[in-house]
Protein backbone atom coordinates (compact mmCIF):
# COMPACT_ATOMS: atom_id res chain seq x y z
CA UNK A 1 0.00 0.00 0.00
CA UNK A 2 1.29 3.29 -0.94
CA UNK A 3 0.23 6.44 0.39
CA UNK A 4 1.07 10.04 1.43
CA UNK A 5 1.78 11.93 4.54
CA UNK A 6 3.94 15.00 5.47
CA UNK A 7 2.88 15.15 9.22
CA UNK A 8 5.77 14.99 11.87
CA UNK A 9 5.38 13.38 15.16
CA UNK A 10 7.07 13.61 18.15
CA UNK A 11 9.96 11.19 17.51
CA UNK A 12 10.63 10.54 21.25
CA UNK A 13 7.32 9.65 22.16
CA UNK A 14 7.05 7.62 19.16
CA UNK A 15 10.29 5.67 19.95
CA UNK A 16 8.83 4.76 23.90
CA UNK A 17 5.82 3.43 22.42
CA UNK A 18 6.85 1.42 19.52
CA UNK A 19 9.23 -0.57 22.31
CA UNK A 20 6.42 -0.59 24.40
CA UNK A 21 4.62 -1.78 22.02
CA UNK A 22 7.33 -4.60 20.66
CA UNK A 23 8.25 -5.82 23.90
CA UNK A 24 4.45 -6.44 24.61
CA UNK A 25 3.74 -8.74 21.43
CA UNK A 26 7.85 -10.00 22.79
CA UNK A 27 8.81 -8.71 19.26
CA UNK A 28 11.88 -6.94 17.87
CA UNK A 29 13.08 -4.94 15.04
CA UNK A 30 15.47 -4.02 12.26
CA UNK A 31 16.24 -1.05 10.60
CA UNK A 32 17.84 -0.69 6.92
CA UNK A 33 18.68 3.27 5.79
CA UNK A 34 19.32 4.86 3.01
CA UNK A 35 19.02 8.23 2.92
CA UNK A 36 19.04 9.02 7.06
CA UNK A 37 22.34 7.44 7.24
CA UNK A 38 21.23 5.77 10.48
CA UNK A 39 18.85 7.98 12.33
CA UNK A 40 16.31 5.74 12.60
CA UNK A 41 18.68 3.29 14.48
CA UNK A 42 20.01 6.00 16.70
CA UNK A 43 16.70 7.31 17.44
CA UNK A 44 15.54 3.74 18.40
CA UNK A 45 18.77 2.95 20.46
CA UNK A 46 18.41 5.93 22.51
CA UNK A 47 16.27 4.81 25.07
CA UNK A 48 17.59 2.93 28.15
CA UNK A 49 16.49 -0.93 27.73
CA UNK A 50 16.14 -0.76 23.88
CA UNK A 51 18.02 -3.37 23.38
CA UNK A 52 15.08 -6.40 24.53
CA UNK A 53 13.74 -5.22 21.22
CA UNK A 54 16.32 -3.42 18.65
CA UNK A 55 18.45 -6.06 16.27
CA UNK A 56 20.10 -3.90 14.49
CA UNK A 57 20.55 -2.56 11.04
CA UNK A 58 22.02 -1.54 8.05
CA UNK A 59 23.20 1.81 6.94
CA UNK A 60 22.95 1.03 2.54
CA UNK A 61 24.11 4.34 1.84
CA UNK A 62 25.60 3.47 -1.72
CA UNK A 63 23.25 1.71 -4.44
CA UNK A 64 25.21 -0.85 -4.63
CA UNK A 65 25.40 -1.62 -0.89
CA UNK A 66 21.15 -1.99 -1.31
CA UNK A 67 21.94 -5.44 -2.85
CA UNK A 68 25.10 -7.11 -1.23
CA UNK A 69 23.68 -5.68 2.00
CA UNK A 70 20.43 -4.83 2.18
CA UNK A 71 19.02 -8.01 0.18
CA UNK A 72 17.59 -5.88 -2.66
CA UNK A 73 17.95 -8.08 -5.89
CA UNK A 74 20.06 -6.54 -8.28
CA UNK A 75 17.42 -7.02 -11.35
CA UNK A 76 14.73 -4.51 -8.95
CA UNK A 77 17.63 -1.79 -8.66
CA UNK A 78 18.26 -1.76 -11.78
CA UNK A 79 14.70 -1.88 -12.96
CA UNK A 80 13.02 0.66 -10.29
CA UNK A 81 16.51 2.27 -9.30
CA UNK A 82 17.58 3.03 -5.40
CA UNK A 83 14.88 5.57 -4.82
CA UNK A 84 11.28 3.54 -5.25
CA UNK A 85 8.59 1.80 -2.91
CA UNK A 86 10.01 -1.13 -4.66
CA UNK A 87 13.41 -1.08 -3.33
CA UNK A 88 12.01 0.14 -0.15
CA UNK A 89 10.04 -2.91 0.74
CA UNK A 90 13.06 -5.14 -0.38
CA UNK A 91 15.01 -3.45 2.09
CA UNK A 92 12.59 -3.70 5.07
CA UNK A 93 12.32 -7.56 4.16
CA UNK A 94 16.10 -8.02 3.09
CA UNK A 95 16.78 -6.44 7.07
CA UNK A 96 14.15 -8.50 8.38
CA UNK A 97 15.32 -11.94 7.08
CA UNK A 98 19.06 -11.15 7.73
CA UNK A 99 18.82 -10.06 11.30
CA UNK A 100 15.97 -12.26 12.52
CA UNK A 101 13.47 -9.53 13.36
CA UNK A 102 9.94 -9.57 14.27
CA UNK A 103 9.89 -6.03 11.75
CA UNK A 104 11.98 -4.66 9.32
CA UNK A 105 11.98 -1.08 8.94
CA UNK A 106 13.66 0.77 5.42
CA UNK A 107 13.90 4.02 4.22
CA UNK A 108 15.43 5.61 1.22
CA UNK A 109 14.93 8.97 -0.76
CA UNK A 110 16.08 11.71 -1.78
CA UNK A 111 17.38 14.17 1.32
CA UNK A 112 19.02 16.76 -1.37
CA UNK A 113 20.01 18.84 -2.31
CA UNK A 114 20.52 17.80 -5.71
CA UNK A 115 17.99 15.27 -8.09
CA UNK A 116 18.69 11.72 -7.63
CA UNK A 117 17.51 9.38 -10.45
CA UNK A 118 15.34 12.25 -11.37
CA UNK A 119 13.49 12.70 -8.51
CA UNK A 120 13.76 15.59 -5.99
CA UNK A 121 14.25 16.14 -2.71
CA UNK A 122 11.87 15.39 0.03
CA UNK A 123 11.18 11.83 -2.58
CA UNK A 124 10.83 9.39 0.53
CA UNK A 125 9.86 5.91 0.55
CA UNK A 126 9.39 4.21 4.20
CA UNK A 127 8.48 0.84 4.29
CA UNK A 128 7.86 -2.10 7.03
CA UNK A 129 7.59 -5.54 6.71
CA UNK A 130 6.28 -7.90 9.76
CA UNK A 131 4.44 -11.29 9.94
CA UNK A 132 1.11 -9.63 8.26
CA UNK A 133 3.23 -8.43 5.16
CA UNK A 134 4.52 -5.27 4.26
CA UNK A 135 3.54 -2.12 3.77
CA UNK A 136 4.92 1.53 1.98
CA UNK A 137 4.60 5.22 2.44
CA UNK A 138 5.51 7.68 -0.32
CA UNK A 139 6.09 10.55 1.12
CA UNK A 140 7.07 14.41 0.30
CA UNK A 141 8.94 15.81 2.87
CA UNK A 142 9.57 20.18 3.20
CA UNK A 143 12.50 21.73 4.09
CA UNK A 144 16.14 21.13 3.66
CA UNK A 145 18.32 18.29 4.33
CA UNK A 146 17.99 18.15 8.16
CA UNK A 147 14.00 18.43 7.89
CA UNK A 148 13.81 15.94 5.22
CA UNK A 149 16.09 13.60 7.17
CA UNK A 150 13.97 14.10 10.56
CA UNK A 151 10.57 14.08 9.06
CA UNK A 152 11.92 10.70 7.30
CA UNK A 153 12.83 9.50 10.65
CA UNK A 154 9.14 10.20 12.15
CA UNK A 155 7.18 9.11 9.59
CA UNK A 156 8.86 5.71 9.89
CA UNK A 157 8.60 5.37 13.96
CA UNK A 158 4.91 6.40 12.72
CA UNK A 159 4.33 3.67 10.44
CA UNK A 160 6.15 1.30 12.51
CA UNK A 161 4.12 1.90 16.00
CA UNK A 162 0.70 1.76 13.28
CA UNK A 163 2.05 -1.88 11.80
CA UNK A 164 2.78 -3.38 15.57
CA UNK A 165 -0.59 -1.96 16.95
CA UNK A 166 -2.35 -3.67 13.78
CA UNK A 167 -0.86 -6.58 14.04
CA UNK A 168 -1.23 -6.91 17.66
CA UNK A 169 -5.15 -6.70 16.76
C-alpha cells in the first residue's frame, strides 16, 4: 500500500511506544537506511532498555550496498533504481530476514540537495515488513536536508508503532 503523509510526530514519544509496544507482542526490530544514514537506528537505540527489542541494522548508503547488504535483488535496482517503494520494501524484508526480526523497517529517498535518479528532494519511501506483510509510504517531505532527514525518521517510527498496533489486533 502506498500512500502520502507529510505530518511529523514527536519522535521521542514515538520511539517509547513502539518498544512498548514490541516488547508487549515479545517482538523486535530491524532497521535498513538509506538516505538518514542511520537515524532511525540512533533514534531507536536511545532509550535505556532498547536493546530487549532493537536487532540492528544496516546503513545502505551506496546503491550498490542496497543489494550485497540490504538483500535488494540486483534485477529490482536496476529496474526501479535506489529511490522507489520497490526497493524500499526489499530493504525492510532483506533487514528483516538477515537479522531475525519480528519487523523490518527501510527508508530511502532523496534528502538533497541535488535530483537523484530524477526525482527531488523530500522523494521518501518508508516501508515495514512484519508477519502480516509489508507495507509503503511515499512521502514528500519540506524543508532542507535536516527536515527531510527528521521528518523521514518520524514518519517511519509512525508507520512502525501503526504496523505493531495492527498486528497486535
Amino acid at each position: 500500500m502506498t500512500d502520502s503523509n507529510t505530518q511529523p510526530l514527536d519522535a521521542r514519544a514515538d520511539v517509547v511506544e513502539v518498544h512498548r509496544l514490541l516488547a508487549e507482542s515479545y517482538a523486535t526490530v530491524a532497521v535498513a537506511e538509506s538516505l538518514t544514514g542511520g537515524l532511525l537506528g540512533a533514534a531507536l537505540t536511545a532509550m535505556s532498555g532498547s536493546s530487549a527489542t532493537f536487532r540492528g541494522g544496516v546503513i545502505v548508503y551506496a546503491t550498490d550496498l542496497k543489494e550485497t547488504l540490504g538483500g535488494v535483488p540486483g534485477p529490482l535496482l536496476d529496474a526501479e533504481g535506489a529511490v522507489s517503494a520497490e526497493v524500499a520494501a526489499a530493504m525492510a524484508a532483506g533487514v528483516r530476514d538477515r537479522t531475525g526480526a519480528t519487523y523490518g523497517v527501510a527508508l530511502t529517498g532523496v534528502a538533497g540537495p541535488d535530483l537523484q535518479e530524477g526525482h527531488p528532494a523530500g522523494t521518501v519511501f518508508v516501508a515495514v515488513a512484519g508477519p502480516s506483510g509489508g507495507q509503503v509510504r511515499a512521502l514528500r517531505l519540506p524543508g532542507g536536508r535536516a527536515e527531510i532527514r527528521s521528518g523521514a525518521v518520524d514518519a517511519a517510527l509512525e508507520m512502525l508503532r501503526d504496523v505493531v498496533l495492527a498486528d497486535a489486533g
